[in-house]
C-alpha atoms as a PDB file:
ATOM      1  CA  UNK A   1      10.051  27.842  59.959  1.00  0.00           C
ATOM      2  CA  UNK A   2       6.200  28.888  60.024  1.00  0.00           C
ATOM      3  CA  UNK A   3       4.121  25.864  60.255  1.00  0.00           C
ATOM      4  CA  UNK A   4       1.100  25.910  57.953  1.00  0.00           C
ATOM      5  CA  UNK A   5      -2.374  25.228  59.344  1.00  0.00           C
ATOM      6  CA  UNK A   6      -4.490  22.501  58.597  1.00  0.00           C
ATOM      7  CA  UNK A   7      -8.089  22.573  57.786  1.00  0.00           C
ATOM      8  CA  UNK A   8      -8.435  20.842  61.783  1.00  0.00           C
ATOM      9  CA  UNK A   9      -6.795  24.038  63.144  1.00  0.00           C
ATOM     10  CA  UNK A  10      -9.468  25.961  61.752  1.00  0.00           C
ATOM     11  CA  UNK A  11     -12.426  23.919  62.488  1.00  0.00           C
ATOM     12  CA  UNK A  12     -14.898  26.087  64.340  1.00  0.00           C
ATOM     13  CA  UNK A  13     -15.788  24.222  67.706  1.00  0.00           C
ATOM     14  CA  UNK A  14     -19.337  24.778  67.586  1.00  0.00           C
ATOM     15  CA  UNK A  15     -21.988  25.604  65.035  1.00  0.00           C
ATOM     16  CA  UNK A  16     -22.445  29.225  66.467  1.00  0.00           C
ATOM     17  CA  UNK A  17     -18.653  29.722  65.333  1.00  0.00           C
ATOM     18  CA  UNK A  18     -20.199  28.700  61.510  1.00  0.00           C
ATOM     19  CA  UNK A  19     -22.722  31.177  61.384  1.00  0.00           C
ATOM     20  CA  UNK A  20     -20.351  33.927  63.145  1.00  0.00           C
ATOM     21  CA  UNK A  21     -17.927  33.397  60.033  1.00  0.00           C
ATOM     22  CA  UNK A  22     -20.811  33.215  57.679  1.00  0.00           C
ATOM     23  CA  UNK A  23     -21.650  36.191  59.123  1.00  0.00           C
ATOM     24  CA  UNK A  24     -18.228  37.794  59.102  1.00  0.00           C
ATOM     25  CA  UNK A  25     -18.431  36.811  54.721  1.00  0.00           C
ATOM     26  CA  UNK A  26     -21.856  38.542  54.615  1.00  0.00           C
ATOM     27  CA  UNK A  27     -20.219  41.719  55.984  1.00  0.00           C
ATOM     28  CA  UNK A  28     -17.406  41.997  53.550  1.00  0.00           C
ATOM     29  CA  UNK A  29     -20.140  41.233  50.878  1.00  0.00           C
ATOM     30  CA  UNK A  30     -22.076  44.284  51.904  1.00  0.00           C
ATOM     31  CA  UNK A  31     -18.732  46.520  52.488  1.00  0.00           C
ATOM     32  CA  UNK A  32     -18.256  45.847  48.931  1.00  0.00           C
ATOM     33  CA  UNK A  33     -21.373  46.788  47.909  1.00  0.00           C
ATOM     34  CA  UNK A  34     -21.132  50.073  49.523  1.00  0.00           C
ATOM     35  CA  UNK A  35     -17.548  50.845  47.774  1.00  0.00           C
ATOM     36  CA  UNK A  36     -18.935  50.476  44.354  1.00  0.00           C
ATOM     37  CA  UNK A  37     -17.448  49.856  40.961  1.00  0.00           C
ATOM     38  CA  UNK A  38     -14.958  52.591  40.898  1.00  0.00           C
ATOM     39  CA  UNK A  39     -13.494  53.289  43.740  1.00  0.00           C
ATOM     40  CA  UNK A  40     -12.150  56.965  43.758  1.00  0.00           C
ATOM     41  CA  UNK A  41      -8.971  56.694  45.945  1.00  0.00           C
ATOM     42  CA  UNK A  42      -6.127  54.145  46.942  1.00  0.00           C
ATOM     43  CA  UNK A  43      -7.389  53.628  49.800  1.00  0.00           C
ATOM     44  CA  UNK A  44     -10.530  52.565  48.635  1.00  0.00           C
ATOM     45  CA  UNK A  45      -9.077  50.160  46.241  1.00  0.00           C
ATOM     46  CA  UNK A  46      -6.949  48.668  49.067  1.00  0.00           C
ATOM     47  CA  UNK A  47      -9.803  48.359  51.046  1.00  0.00           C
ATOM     48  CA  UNK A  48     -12.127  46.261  48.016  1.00  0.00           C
ATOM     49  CA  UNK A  49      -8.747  43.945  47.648  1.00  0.00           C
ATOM     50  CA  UNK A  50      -8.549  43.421  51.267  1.00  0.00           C
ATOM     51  CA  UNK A  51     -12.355  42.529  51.613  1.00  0.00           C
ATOM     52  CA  UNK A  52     -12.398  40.060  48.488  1.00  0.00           C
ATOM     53  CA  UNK A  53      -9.240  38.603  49.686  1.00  0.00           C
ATOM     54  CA  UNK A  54     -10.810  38.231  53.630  1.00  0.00           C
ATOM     55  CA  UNK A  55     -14.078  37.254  51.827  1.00  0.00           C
ATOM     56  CA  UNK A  56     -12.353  34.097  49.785  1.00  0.00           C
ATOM     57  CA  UNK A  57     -10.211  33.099  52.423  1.00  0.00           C
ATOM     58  CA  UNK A  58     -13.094  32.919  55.120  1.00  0.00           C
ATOM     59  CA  UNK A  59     -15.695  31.524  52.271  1.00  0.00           C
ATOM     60  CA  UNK A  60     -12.532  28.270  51.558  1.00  0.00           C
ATOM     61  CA  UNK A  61     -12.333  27.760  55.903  1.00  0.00           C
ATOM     62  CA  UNK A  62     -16.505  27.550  55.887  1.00  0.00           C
ATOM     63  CA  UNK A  63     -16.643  24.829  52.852  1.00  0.00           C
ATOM     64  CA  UNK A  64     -13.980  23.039  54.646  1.00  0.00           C
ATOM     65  CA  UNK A  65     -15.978  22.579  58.148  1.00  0.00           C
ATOM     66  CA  UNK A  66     -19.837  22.708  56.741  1.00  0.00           C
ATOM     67  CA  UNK A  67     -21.326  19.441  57.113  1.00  0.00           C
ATOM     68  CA  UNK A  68     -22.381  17.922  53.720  1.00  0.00           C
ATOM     69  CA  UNK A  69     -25.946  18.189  52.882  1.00  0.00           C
ATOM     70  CA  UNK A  70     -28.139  15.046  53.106  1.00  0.00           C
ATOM     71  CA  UNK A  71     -28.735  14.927  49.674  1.00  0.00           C
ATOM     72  CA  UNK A  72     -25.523  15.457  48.441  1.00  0.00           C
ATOM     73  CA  UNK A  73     -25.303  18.628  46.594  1.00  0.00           C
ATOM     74  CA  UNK A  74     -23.333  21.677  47.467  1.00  0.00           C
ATOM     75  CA  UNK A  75     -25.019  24.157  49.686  1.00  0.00           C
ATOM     76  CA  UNK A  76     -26.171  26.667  48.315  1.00  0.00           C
ATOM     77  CA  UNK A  77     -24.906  30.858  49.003  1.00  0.00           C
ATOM     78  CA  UNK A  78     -26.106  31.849  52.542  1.00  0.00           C
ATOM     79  CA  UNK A  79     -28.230  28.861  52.948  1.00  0.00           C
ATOM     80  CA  UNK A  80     -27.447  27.169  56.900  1.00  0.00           C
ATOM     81  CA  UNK A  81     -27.438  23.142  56.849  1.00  0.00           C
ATOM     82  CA  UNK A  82     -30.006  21.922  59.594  1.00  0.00           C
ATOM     83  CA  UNK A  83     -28.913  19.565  61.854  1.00  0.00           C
END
């Protein structure tokens, strides 16, 4: 049977590892951007699906390992947590 990963699998080892995933999210963000509101073929449509999905999935890992801000409110979009 396929063993599921836990959040500690998927802990980035260093900091640089946080922004590169960050980064990764801020990609798919601009990607969809580009593709617009009505995408014209399948492909396209495929292709918006597969960068929200990518998107969400990278944007749950990166609340999972981000350190909590000092004064205990959620980071906000894009913003890096000093340390």
């Amino acid at each position: 049977m396929k063993r599921m990963m836990s959040p500690t699998h998927l802990r980035p080892k260093s900091r640089a590892d946080l922004y590169s995933l960050e980064a990764d999210v801020a990609f798919f963000e601009a990607r969809l951007s580009f593709a617009g509101d009505a995408p014209d073929t399948a492909y396209q449509r495929a292709q918006i699906k597969t960068y929200q999905t990518l998107g969400s999935l990278i944007g749950e890992v990166i609340a999972q390992v981000k350190p909590p801000r000092r004064d205990g409110q959620s980071p906000r979009r894009g913003e890096h947590v000093a340390a």
